[in-house]
N, C-alpha and C. Protein backbone atom coordinates (compact mmCIF):
# COMPACT_ATOMS: atom_id res chain seq x y z
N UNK A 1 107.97 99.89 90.96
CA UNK A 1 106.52 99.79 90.95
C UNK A 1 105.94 100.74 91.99
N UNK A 2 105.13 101.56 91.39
CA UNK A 2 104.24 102.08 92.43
C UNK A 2 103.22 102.28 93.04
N UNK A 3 103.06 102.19 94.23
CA UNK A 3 101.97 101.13 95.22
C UNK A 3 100.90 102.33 94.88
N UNK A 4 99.81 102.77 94.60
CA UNK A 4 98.93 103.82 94.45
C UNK A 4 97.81 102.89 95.26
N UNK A 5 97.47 104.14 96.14
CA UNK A 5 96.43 103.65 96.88
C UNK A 5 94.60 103.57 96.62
N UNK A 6 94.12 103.00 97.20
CA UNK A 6 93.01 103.01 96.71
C UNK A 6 91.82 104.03 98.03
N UNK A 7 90.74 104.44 97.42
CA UNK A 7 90.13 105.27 98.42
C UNK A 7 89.44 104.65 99.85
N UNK A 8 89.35 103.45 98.84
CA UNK A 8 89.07 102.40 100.07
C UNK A 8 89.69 102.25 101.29
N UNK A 9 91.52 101.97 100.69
CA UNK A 9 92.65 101.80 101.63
C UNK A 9 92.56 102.76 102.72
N UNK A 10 92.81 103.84 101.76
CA UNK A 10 92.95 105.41 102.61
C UNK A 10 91.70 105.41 104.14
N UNK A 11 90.49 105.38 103.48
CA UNK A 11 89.57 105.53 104.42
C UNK A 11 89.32 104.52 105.29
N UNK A 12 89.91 102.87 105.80
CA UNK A 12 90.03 102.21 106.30
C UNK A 12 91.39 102.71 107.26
N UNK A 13 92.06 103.33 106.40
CA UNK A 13 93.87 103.55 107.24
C UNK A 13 93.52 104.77 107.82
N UNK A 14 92.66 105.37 107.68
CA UNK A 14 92.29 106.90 108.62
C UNK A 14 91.26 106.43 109.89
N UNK A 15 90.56 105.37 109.59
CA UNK A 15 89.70 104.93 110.63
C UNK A 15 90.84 104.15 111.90
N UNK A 16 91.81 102.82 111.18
CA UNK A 16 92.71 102.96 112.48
C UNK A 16 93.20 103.87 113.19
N UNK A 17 93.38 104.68 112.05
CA UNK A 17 94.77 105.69 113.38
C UNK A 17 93.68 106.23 113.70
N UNK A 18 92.31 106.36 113.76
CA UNK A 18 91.49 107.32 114.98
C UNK A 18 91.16 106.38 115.64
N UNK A 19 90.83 105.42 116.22
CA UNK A 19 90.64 104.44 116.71
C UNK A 19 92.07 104.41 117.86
N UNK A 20 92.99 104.01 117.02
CA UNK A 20 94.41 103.58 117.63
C UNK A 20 94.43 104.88 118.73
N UNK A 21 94.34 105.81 118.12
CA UNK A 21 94.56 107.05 118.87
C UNK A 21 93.51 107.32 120.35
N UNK A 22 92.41 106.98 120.28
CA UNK A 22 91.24 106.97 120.81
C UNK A 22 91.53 105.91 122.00
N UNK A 23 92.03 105.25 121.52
CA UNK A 23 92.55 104.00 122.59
C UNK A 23 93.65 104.57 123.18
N UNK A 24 94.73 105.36 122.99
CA UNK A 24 96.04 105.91 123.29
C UNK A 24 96.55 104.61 123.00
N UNK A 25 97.29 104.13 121.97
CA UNK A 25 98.36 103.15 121.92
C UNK A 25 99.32 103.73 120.45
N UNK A 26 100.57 103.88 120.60
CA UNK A 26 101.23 103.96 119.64
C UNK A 26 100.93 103.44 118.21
N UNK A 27 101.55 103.40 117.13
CA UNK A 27 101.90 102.32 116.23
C UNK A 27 103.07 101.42 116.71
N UNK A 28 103.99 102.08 117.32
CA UNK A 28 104.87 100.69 117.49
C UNK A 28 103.93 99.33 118.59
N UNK A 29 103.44 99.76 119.43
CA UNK A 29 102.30 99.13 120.36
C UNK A 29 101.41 98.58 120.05
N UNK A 30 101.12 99.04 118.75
CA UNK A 30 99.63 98.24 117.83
C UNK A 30 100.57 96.86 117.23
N UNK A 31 101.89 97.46 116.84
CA UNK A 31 102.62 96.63 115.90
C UNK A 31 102.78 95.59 116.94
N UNK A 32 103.11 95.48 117.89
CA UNK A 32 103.45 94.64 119.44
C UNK A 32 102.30 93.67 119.31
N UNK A 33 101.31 94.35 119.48
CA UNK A 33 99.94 93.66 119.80
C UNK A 33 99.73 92.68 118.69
N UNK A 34 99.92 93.06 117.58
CA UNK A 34 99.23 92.35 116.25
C UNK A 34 100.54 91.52 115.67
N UNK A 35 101.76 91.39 116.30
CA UNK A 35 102.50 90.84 115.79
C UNK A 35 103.07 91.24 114.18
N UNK A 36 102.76 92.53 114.13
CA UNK A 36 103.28 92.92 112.78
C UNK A 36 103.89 94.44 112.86
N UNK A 37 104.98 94.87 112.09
CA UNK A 37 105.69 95.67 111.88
C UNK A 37 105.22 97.03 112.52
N UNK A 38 106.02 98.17 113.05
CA UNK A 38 105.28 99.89 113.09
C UNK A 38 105.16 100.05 111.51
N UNK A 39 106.08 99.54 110.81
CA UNK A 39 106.03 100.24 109.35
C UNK A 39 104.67 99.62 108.59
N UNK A 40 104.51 98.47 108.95
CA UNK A 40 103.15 98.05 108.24
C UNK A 40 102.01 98.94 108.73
N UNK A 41 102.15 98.92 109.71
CA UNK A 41 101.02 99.51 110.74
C UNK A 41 100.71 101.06 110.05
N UNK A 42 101.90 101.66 109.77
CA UNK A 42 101.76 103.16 109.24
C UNK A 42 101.73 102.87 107.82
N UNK A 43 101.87 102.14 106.65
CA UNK A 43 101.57 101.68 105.84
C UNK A 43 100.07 101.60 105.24
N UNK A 44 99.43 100.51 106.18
CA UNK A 44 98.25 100.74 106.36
C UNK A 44 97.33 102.08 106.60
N UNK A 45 97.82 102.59 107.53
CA UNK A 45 97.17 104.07 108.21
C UNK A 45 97.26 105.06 106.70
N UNK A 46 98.69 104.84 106.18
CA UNK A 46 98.56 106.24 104.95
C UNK A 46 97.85 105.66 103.95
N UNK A 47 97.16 104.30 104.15
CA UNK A 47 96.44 103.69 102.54
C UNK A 47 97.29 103.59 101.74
N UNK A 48 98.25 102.71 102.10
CA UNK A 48 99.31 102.36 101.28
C UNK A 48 99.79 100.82 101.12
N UNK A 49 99.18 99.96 101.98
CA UNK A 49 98.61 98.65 102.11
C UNK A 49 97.69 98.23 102.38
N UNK A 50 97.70 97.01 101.69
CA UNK A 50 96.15 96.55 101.66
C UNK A 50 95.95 95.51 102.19
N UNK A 51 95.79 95.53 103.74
CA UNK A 51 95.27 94.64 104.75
C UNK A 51 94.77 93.23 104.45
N UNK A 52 95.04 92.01 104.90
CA UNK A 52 93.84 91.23 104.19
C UNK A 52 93.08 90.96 105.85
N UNK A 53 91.73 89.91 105.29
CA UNK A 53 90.77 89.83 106.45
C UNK A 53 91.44 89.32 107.49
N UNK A 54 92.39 88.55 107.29
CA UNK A 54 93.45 88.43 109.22
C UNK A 54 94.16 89.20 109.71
N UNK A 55 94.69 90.09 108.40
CA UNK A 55 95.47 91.18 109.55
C UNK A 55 94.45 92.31 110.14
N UNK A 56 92.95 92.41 109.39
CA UNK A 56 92.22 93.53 109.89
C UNK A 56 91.63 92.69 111.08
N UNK A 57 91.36 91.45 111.36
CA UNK A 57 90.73 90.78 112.55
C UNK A 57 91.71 90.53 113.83
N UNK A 58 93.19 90.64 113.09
CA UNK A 58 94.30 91.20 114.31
C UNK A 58 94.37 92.58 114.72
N UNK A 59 94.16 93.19 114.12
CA UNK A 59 94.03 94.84 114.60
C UNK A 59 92.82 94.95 114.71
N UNK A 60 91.71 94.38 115.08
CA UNK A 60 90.24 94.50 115.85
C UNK A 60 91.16 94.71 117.07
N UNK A 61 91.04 93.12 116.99
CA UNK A 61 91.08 92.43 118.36
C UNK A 61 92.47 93.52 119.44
N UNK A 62 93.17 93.54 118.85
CA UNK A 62 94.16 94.91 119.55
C UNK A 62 93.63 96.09 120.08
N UNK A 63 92.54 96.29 118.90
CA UNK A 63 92.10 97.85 119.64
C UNK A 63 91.21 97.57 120.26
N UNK A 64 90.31 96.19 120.38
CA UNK A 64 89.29 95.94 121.31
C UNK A 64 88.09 96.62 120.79
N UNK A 65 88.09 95.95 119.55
CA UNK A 65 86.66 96.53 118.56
C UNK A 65 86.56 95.53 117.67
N UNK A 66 85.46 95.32 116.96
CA UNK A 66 84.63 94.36 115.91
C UNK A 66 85.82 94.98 114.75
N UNK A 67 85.59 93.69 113.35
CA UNK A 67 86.43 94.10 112.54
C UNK A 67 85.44 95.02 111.96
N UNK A 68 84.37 94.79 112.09
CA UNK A 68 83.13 95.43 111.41
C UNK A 68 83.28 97.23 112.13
N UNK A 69 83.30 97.30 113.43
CA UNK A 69 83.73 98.68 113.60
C UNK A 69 85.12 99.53 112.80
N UNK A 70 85.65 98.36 112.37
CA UNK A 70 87.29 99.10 111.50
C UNK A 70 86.94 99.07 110.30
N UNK A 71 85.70 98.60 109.65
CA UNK A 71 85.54 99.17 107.93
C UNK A 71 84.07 99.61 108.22
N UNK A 72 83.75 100.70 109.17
CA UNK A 72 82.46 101.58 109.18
C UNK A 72 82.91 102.80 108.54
């Protein structure tokens, strides 16, 4: 099966990694913080998973931003 992403995904998974980056914290470090995988974490970032509303309110709270700042 293949996971095809949506534009949505993509442009939510480009807003972490500038964020993540902006903060200086790895993916393995985000993965630390949020209690979930580097591979999910980069998963997410290429729009290749699709987050639900607790894992995006765990990766707020990691980068120390509103969930509402991570789907602007």
């Amino acid at each position: 099966m293949v996971n095809k992403s949506s534009p949505v995904q993509k442009k939510f998974g480009e807003r972490v990694r500038k964020i993540r980056i902006k903060v200086g914290i790895s993916q393995e470090q985000l993965g630390f913080e949020t209690g979930l995988d580097r591979t999910y974490i980069s998963g997410i970032e290429r729009g290749t998973r699709n987050p639900t509303l607790k894992i995006i309110s765990k990766i707020a709270k990691a980068l120390k931003v509103s969930a509402s700042d991570l789907m602007k």
